[in-house]
Protein backbone atom coordinates (compact mmCIF):
# COMPACT_ATOMS: atom_id res chain seq x y z
CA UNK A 1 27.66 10.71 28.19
CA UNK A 2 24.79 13.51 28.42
CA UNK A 3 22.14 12.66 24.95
CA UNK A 4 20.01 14.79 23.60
CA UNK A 5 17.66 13.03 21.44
CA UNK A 6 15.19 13.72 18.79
CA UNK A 7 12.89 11.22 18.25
CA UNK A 8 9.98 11.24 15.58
CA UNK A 9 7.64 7.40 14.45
CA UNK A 10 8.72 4.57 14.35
CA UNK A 11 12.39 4.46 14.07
CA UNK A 12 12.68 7.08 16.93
CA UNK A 13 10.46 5.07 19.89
CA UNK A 14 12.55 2.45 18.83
CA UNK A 15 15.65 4.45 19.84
CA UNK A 16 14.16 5.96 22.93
CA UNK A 17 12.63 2.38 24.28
CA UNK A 18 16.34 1.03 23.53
CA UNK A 19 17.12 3.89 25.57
CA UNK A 20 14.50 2.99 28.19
CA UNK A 21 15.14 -0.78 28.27
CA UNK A 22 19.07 -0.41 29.26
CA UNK A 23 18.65 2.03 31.60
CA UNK A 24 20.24 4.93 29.58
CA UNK A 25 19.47 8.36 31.02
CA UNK A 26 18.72 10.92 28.32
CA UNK A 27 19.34 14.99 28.91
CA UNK A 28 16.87 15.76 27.15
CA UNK A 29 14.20 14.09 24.44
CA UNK A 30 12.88 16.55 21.67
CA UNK A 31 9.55 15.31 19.71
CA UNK A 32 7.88 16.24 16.47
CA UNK A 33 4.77 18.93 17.99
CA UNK A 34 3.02 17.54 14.59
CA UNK A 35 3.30 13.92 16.05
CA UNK A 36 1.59 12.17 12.58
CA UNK A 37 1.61 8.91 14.16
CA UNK A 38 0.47 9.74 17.53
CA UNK A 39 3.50 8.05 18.68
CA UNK A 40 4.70 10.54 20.92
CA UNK A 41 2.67 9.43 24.34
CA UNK A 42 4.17 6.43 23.25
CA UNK A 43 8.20 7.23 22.67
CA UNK A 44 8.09 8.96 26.48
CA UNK A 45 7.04 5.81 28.22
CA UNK A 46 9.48 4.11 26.46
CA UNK A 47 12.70 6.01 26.71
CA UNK A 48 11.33 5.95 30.82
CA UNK A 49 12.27 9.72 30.80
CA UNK A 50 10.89 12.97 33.46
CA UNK A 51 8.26 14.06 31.69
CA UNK A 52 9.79 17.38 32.45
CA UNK A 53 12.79 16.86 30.28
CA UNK A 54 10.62 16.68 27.09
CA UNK A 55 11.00 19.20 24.59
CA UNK A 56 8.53 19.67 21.47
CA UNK A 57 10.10 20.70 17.79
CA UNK A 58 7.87 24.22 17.74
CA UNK A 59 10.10 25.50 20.78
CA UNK A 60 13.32 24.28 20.71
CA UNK A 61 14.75 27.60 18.65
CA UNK A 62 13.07 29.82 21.69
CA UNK A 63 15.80 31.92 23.27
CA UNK A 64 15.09 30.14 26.51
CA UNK A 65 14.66 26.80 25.36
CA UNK A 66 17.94 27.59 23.79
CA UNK A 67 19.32 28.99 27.12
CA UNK A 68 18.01 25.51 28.87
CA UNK A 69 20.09 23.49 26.29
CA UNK A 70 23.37 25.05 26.66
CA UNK A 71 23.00 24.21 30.13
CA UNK A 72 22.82 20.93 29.85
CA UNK A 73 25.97 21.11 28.59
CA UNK A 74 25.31 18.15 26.20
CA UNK A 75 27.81 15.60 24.78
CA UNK A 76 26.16 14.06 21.90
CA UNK A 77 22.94 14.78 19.86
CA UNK A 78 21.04 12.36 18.45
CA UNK A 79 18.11 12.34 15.04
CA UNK A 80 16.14 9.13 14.78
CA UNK A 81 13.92 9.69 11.49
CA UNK A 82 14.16 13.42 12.33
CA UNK A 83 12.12 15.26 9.93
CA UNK A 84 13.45 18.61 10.09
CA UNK A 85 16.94 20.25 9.36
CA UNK A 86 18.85 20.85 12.45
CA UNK A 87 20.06 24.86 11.96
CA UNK A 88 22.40 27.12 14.46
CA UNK A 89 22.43 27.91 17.69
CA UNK A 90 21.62 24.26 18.56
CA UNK A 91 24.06 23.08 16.35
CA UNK A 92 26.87 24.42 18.45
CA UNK A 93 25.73 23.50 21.89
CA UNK A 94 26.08 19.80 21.55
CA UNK A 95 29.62 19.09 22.56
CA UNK A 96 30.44 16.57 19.77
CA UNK A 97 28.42 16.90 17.55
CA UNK A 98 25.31 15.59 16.24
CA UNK A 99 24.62 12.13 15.04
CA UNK A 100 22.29 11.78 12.09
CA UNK A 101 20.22 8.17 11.11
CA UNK A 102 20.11 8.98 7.15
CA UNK A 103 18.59 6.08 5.53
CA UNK A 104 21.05 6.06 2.87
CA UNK A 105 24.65 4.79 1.89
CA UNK A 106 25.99 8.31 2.04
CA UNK A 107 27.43 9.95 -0.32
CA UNK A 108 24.79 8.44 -2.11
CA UNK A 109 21.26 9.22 -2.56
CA UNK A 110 21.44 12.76 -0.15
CA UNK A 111 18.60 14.73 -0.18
CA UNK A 112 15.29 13.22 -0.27
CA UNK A 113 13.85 9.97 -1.79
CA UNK A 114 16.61 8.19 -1.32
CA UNK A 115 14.35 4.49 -2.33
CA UNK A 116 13.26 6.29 -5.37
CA UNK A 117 16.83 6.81 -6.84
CA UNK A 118 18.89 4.03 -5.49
CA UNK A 119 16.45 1.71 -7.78
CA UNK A 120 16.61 4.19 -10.93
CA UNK A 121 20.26 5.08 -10.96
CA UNK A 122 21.30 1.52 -9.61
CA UNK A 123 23.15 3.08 -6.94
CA UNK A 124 24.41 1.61 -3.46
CA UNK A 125 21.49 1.09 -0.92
CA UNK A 126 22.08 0.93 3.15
CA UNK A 127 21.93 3.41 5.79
CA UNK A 128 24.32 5.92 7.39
CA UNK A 129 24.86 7.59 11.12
CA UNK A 130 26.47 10.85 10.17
CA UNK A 131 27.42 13.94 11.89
CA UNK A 132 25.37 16.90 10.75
CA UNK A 133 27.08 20.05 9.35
CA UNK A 134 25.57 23.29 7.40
CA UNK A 135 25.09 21.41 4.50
CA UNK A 136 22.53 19.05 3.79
CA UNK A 137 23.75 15.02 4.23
CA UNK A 138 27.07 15.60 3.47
CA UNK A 139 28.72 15.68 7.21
CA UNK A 140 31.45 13.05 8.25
CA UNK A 141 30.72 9.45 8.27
CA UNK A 142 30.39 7.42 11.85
CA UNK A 143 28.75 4.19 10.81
CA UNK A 144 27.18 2.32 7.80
CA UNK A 145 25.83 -0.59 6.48
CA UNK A 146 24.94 -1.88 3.30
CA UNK A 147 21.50 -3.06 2.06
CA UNK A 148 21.26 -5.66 -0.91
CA UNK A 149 18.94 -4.74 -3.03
CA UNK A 150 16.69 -7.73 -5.61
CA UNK A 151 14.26 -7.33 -8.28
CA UNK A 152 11.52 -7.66 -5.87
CA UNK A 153 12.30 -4.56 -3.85
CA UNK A 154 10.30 -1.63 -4.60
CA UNK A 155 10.48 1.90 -3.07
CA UNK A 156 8.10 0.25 -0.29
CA UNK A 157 10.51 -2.10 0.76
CA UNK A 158 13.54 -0.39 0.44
CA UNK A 159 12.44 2.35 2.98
CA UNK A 160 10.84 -0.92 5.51
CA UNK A 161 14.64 -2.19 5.01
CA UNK A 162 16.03 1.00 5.83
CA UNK A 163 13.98 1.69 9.15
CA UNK A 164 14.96 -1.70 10.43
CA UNK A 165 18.63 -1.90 8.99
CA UNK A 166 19.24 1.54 10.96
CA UNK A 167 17.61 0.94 14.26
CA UNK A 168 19.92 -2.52 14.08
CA UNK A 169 23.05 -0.41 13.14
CA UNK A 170 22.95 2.24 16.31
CA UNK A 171 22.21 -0.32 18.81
CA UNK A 172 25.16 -2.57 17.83
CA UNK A 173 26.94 1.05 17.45
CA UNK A 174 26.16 2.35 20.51
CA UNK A 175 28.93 1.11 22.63
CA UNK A 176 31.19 2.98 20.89
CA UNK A 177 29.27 6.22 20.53
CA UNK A 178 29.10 5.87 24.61
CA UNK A 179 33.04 5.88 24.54
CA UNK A 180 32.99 8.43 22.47
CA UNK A 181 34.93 6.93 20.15
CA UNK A 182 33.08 7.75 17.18
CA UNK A 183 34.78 7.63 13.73
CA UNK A 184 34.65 10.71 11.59
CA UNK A 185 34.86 9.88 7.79
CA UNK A 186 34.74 12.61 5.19
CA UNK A 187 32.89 11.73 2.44
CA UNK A 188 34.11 11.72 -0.82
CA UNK A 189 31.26 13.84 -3.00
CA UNK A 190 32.87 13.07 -6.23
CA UNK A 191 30.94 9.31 -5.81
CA UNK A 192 27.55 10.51 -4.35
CA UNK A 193 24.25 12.26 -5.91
CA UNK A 194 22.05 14.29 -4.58
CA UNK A 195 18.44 15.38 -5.28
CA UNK A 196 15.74 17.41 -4.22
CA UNK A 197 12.11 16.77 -3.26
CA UNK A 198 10.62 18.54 -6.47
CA UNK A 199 12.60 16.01 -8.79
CA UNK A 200 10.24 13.18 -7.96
CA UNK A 201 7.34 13.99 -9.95
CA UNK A 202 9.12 14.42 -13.43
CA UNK A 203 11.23 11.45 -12.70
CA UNK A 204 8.57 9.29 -12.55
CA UNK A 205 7.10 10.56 -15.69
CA UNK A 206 6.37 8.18 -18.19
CA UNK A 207 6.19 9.42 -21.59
CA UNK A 208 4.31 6.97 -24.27
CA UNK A 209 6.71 8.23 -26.77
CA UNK A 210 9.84 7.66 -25.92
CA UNK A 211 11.79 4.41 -26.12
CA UNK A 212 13.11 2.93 -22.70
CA UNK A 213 14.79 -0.04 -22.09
CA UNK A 214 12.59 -2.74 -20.03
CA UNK A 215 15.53 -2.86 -16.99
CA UNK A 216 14.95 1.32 -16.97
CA UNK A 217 11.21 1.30 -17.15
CA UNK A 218 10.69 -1.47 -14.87
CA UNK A 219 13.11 0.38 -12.24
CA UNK A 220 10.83 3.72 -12.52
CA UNK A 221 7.80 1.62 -11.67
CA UNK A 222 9.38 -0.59 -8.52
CA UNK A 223 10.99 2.59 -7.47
CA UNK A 224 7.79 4.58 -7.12
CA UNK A 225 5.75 1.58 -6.20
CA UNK A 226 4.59 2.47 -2.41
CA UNK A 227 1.28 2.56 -1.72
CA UNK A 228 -0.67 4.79 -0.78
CA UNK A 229 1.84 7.02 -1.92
CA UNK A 230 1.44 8.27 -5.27
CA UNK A 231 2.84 5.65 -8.23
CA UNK A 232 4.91 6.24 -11.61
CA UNK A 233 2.61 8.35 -13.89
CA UNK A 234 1.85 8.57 -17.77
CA UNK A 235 -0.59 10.74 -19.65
CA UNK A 236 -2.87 10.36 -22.27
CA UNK A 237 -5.76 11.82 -23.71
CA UNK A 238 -5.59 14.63 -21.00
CA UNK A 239 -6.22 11.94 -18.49
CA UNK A 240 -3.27 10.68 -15.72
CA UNK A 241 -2.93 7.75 -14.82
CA UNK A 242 -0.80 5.84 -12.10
CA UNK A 243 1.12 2.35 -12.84
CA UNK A 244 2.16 -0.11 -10.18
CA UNK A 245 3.86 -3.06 -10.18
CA UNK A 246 4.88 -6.15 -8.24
CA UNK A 247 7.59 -8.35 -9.61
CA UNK A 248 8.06 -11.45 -7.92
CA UNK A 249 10.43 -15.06 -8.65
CA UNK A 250 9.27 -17.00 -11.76
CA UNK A 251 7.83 -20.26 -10.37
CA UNK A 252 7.15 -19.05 -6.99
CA UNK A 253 3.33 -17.95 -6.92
CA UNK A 254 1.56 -17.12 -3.56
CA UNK A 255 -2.10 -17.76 -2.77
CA UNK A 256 -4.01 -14.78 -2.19
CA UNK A 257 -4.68 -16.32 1.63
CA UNK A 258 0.00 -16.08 1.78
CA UNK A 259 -0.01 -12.70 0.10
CA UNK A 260 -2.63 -10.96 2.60
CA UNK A 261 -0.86 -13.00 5.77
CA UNK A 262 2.78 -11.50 4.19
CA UNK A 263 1.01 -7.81 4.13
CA UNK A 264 -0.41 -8.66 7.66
CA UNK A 265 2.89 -9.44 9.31
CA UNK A 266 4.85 -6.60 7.63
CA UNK A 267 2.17 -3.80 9.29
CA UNK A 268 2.28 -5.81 12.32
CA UNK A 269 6.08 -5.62 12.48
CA UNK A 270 6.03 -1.54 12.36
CA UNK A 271 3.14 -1.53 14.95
CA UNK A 272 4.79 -0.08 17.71
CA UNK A 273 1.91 0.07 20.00
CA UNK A 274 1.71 -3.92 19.37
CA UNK A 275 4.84 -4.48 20.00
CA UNK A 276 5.02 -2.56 23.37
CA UNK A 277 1.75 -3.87 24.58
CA UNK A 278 3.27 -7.82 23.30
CA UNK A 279 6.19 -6.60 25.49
CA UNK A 280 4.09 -5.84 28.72
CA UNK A 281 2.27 -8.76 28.41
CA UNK A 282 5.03 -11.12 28.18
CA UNK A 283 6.80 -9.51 31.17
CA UNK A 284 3.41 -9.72 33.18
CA UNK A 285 3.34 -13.29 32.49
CA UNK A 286 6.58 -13.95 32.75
CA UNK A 287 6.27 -13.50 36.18
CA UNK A 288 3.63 -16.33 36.80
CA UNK A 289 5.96 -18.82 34.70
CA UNK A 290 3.64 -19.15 31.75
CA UNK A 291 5.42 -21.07 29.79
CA UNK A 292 5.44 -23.87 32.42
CA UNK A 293 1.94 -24.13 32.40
CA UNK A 294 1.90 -26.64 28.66
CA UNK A 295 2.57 -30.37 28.12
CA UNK A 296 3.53 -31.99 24.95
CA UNK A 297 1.56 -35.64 24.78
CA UNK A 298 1.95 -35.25 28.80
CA UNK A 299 5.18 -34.11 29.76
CA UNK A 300 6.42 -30.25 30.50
CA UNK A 301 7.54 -28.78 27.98
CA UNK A 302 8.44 -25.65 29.34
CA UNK A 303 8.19 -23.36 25.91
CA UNK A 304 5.66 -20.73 25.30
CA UNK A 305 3.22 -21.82 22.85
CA UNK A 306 3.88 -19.43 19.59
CA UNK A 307 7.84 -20.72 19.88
CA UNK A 308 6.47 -24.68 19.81
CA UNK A 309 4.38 -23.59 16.76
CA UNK A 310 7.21 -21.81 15.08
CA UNK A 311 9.40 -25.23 15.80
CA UNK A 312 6.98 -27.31 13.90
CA UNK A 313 6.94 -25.45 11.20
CA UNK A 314 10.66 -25.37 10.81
CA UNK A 315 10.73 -29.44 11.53
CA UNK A 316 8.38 -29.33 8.71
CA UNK A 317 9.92 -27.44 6.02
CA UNK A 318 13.47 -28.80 6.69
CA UNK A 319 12.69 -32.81 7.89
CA UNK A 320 15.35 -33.23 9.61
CA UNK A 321 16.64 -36.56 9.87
CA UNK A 322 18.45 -35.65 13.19
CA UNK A 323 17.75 -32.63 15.90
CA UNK A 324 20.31 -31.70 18.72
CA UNK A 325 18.86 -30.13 21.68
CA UNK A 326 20.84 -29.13 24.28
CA UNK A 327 18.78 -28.94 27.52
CA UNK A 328 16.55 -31.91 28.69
CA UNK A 329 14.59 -30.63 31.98
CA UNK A 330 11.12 -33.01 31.63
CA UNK A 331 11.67 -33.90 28.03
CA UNK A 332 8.71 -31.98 26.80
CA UNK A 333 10.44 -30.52 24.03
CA UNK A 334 12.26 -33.87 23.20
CA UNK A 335 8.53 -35.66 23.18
CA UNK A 336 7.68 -33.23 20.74
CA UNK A 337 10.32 -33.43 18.09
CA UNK A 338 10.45 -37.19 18.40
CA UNK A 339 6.43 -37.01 17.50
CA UNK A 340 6.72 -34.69 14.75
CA UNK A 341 10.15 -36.67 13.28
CA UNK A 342 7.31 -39.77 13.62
CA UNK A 343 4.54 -37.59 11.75
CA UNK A 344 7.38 -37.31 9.06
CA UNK A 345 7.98 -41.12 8.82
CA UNK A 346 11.53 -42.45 8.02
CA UNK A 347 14.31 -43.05 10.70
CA UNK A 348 14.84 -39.27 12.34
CA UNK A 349 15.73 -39.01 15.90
CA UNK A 350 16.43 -36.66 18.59
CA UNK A 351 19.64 -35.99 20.56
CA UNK A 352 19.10 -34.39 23.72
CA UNK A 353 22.09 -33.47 26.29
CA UNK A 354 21.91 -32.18 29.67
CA UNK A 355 24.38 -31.62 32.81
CA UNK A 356 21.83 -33.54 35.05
CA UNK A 357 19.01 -35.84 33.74
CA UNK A 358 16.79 -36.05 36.71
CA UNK A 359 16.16 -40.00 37.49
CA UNK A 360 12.39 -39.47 37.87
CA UNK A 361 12.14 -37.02 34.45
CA UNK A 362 14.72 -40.21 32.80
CA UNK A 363 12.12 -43.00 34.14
CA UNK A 364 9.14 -40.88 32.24
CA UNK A 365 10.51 -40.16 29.19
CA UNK A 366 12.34 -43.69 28.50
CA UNK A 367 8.64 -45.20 29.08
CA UNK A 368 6.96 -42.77 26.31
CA UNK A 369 5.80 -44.10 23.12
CA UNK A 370 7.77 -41.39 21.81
CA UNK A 371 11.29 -42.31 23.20
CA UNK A 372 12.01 -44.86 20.51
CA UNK A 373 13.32 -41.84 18.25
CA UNK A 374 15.59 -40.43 21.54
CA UNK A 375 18.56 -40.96 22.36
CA UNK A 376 20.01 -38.86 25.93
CA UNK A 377 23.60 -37.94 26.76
CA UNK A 378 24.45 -36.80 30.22
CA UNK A 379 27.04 -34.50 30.62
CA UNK A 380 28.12 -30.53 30.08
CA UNK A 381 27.00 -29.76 26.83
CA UNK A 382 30.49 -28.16 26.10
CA UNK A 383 32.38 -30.79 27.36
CA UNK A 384 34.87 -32.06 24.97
CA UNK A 385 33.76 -35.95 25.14
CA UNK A 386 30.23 -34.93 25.08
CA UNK A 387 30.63 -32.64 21.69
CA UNK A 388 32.43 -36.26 20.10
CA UNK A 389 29.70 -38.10 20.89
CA UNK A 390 27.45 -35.86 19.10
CA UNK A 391 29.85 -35.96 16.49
CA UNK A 392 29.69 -39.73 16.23
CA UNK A 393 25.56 -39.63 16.35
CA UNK A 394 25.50 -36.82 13.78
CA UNK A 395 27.83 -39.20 11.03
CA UNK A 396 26.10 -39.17 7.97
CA UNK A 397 23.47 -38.16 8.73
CA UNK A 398 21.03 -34.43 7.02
CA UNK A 399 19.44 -32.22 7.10
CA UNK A 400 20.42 -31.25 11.19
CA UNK A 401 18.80 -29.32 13.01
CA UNK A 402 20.14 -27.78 16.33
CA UNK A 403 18.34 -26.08 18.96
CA UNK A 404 20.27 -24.56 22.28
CA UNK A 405 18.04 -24.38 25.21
CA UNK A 406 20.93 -25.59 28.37
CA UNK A 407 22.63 -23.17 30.17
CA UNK A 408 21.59 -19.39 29.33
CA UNK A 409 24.72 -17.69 29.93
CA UNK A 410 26.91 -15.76 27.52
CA UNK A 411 29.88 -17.74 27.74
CA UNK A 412 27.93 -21.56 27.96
CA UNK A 413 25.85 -20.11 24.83
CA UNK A 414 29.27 -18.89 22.92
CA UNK A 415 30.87 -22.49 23.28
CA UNK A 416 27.90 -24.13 22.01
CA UNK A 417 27.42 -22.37 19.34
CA UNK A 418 30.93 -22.83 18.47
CA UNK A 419 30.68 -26.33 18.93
CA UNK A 420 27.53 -27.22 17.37
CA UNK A 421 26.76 -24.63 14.28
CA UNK A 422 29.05 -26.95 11.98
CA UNK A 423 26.79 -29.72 12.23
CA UNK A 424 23.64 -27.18 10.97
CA UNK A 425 22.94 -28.40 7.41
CA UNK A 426 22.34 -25.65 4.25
CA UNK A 427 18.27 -24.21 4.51
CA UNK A 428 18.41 -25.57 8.33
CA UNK A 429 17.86 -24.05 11.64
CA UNK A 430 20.12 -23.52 14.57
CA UNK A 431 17.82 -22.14 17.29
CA UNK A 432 18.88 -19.95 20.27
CA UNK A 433 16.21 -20.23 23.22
CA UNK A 434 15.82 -17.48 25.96
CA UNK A 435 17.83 -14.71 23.99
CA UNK A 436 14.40 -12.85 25.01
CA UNK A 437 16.36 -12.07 28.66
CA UNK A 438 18.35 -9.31 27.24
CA UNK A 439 15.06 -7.76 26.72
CA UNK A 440 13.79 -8.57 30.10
CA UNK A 441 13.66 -5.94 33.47
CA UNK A 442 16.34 -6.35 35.25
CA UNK A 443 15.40 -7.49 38.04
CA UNK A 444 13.80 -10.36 36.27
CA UNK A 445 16.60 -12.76 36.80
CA UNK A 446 18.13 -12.29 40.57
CA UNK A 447 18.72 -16.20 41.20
CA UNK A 448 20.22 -16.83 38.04
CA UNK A 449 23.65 -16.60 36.40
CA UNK A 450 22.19 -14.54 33.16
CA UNK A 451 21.26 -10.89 32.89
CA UNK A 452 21.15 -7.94 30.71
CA UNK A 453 24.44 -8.26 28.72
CA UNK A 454 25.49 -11.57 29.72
CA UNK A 455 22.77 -13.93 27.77
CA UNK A 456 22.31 -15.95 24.99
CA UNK A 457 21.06 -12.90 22.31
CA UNK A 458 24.57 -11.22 23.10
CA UNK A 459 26.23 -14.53 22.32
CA UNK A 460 24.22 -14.86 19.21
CA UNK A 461 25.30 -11.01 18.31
CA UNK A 462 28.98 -11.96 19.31
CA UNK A 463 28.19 -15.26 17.04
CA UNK A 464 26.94 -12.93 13.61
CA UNK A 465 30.01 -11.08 13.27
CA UNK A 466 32.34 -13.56 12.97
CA UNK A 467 29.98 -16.45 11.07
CA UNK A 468 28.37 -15.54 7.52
CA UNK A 469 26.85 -19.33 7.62
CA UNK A 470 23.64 -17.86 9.38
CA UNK A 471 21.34 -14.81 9.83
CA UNK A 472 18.48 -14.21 11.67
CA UNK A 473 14.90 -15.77 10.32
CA UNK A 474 13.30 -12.19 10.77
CA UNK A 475 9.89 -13.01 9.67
CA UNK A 476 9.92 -15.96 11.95
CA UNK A 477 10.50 -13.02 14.36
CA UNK A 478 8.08 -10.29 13.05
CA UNK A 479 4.81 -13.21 12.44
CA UNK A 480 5.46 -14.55 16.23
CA UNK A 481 5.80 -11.26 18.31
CA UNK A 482 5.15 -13.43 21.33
CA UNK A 483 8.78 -15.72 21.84
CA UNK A 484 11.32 -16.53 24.29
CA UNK A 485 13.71 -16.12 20.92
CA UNK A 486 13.99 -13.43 19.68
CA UNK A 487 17.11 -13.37 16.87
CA UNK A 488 17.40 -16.46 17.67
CA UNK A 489 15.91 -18.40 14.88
CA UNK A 490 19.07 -18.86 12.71
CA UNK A 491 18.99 -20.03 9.39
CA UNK A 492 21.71 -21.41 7.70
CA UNK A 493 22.61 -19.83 3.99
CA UNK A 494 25.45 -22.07 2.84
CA UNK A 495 27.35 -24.85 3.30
């Protein structure tokens, strides 16, 4: 399928690196000629396209830029975070159409400030990929998704939500847009709203006057709570003044040293220039087997270092009176849950299962100080007989905690998960290693069974659709931007 896409911050490099990473040729990649963020640089090298193919957003109505287009004879058009309104001739020269990320749950909320008025009329949050038309947000449904909104959300967080939410909802949509089987669903305008950018100000007018009730007043202040945008407004004595507010979970009370680290890890998480330079890095490395270079209380442990920091804080909040590990090699990573279940006190142990437990790595960690909390079981982690002893070990005994770290391929990954995510107790972990090889070059893993598409992250995605027990830790994810796992720290929500 030939792609024209129109990419502009954050949201767009993310679709043009997705682009770049899986080796998906684009026709043609149109970018914002104001380029606010100085992304643009940026979104080329990631969506690996000929520099000659680029196309800036002051040209593209030029007769000949025009002329170029129609050439290409496109199939599909594409707006990540597009700021402008897409108008005729371009509009006809894209085969079927053009796709639309509108961070909205269309019919809802078209127009602009979409985080203002979901919060103040109470109305549906999530984000849409629609086809655009000559109207504005009202073309035919492909894909959405909804967004729950709390009492802590504010207009901030609803458009952070959005930007990630929609960026998740093309990628796992993609397949079918490269079919081209692409659902068209007309929306039904008697249910939406729409509103235009000049509505804001008077909307977030606060009048000392007039009687509100405290659920409408404290929605106008959320909604319009962004900084450094401006805030929810009142007047008095010829003077303005701007009102924000925070509203956070009676009982729950950060230190100022959490609330600055929360603010920290949120900008880090939409610093795209981090996270391509983390992702550079990590390949380089990669290459020299970092994470082999680290013992735990002298053995390998064959993890990177952020991912055995991330562990002990989970084995700390949860204290686990049992964790599963399937995947032995030295024992590193057994050594170092059997220490930290011994920091804990009490009788936790550690279950670790492997296809082949080397005699030599056997003799050295069954003569550890640690290996009175171990207990080993040699055989296919998805073998039938193995999965009943584990059974029999895991009787009565919580919180469990799970970690997958054996054989990396889609299918081995899919059967464990299967097999093991029922033992995962409520406000536990069940922890995916080495989903980061989807996100790896590709010719990264030539000796090995796994690749792009056929990997533990794509049995983890498989895994999300059909099992509401778990979702993915993001900020376990956003804090750690170094990790061999990424979406795969799973937390389990209910029983």
């Amino acid at each position: 399928m030939k792609i024209l896409l129109f990419a502009a911050g954050n949201v767009g490099y993310q679709i043009a690196k997705f682009f770049g990473d899986n080796q998906e040729p684009l026709s043609c990649l149109v970018l914002d000629s104001k380029d606010n963020l100085g992304l643009n640089s940026a979104i080329i090298k990631a969506s690996r396209i000929d520099p000659q193919k680029v196309m800036y957003s002051k040209d593209i109505y030029d007769p000949k830029i025009v002329c170029l287009l129609k050439n290409l004879q496109v199939d599909l058009g594409i707006l990540a975070w597009w700021p402008y309104i897409i108008k005729e001739p371009i509009l006809s020269i894209v085969r079927l159409g053009i796709l639309n990320f509108h961070p909205s749950y269309l019919p809802y909320n078209r127009g602009k400030n979409y985080n203002f008025w979901t919060i103040v009329e109470d109305a549906p949050f999530g984000v849409t990929l629609h086809f655009i038309s000559n109207g504005v947000d009202n073309g035919d449904i492909a894909f959405q998704s909804r967004i729950e909104k709390t009492w802590e959300d504010t207009g901030k967080t609803l458009y952070e939500k959005a930007q990630t939410e929609i960026v998740r909802l093309f990628i796992e949509s993609f397949p079918s847009i490269k079919r081209g089987n692409i659902p068209r669903i007309p929306q039904d305008m008697s249910k939406g709203s729409y509103h235009k950018a000049s509505e804001l100000d008077s909307a977030s007018y606060i009048d000392l006057d007039k009687s509100y009730k405290v659920r409408d007043l404290l929605n106008i202040l959320r909604a319009r709570t962004f900084p450094p945008h401006p805030a929810a407004w009142f007047k008095d004595d010829d003077q303005e003044y701007e009102v924000k507010i925070e509203i956070t979970k009676r009982g729950i009370k950060m230190s100022n040293f959490d609330e600055e680290n929360k603010l920290d890890i949120e900008k880090m998480g939409r610093d795209s220039v981090l996270k391509e330079s983390t992702r550079k890095w990590f390949d380089a490395s990669s290459r020299y087997k970092y994470s082999y270079h680290f013992r735990w209380l002298g053995r390998p442990i064959i993890q990177f270092p952020q991912d055995i920091i991330a562990m002990q804080e989970i084995i700390w909040k949860v204290k686990p009176q049992l964790i599963i590990e399937t995947g032995i090699a030295h024992g590193g990573s057994l050594i170092f849950y059997a220490s930290m279940l011994e920091l804990l006190g009490g009788d936790g142990m550690v279950l670790g299962i492997d296809i082949d437990i080397r005699a030599h790595n056997r003799v050295e960690i069954e003569k550890h100080p640690m290996f009175k909390r171990i207990k080993m079981i040699e055989g296919s982690s998805i073998n039938k007989d193995v999965v009943s002893q584990v059974y029999e070990t895991a009787k009565g005994k919580a919180p469990i905690l799970v970690v997958l770290d054996s054989m990396h391929t889609h299918a081995h990954v899919w059967e464990e998960l299967k097999a093991y995510s029922p033992l995962v107790t409520k406000d536990s972990y069940l922890v995916v290693f080495d989903t980061v090889v989807e996100d790896m070059p590709d010719d990264f893993f030539q000796d090995r069974p796994w690749e792009k598409g056929d990997n533990p992250k794509t049995a983890v995605w498989e895994f999300l659709k059909s099992n509401d027990r778990f979702e993915v830790d993001k900020d376990i994810d956003g804090k750690l931007l170094i990790t061999v796992a990424p979406d795969g720290y799973l937390r389990c929500i209910k029983d």
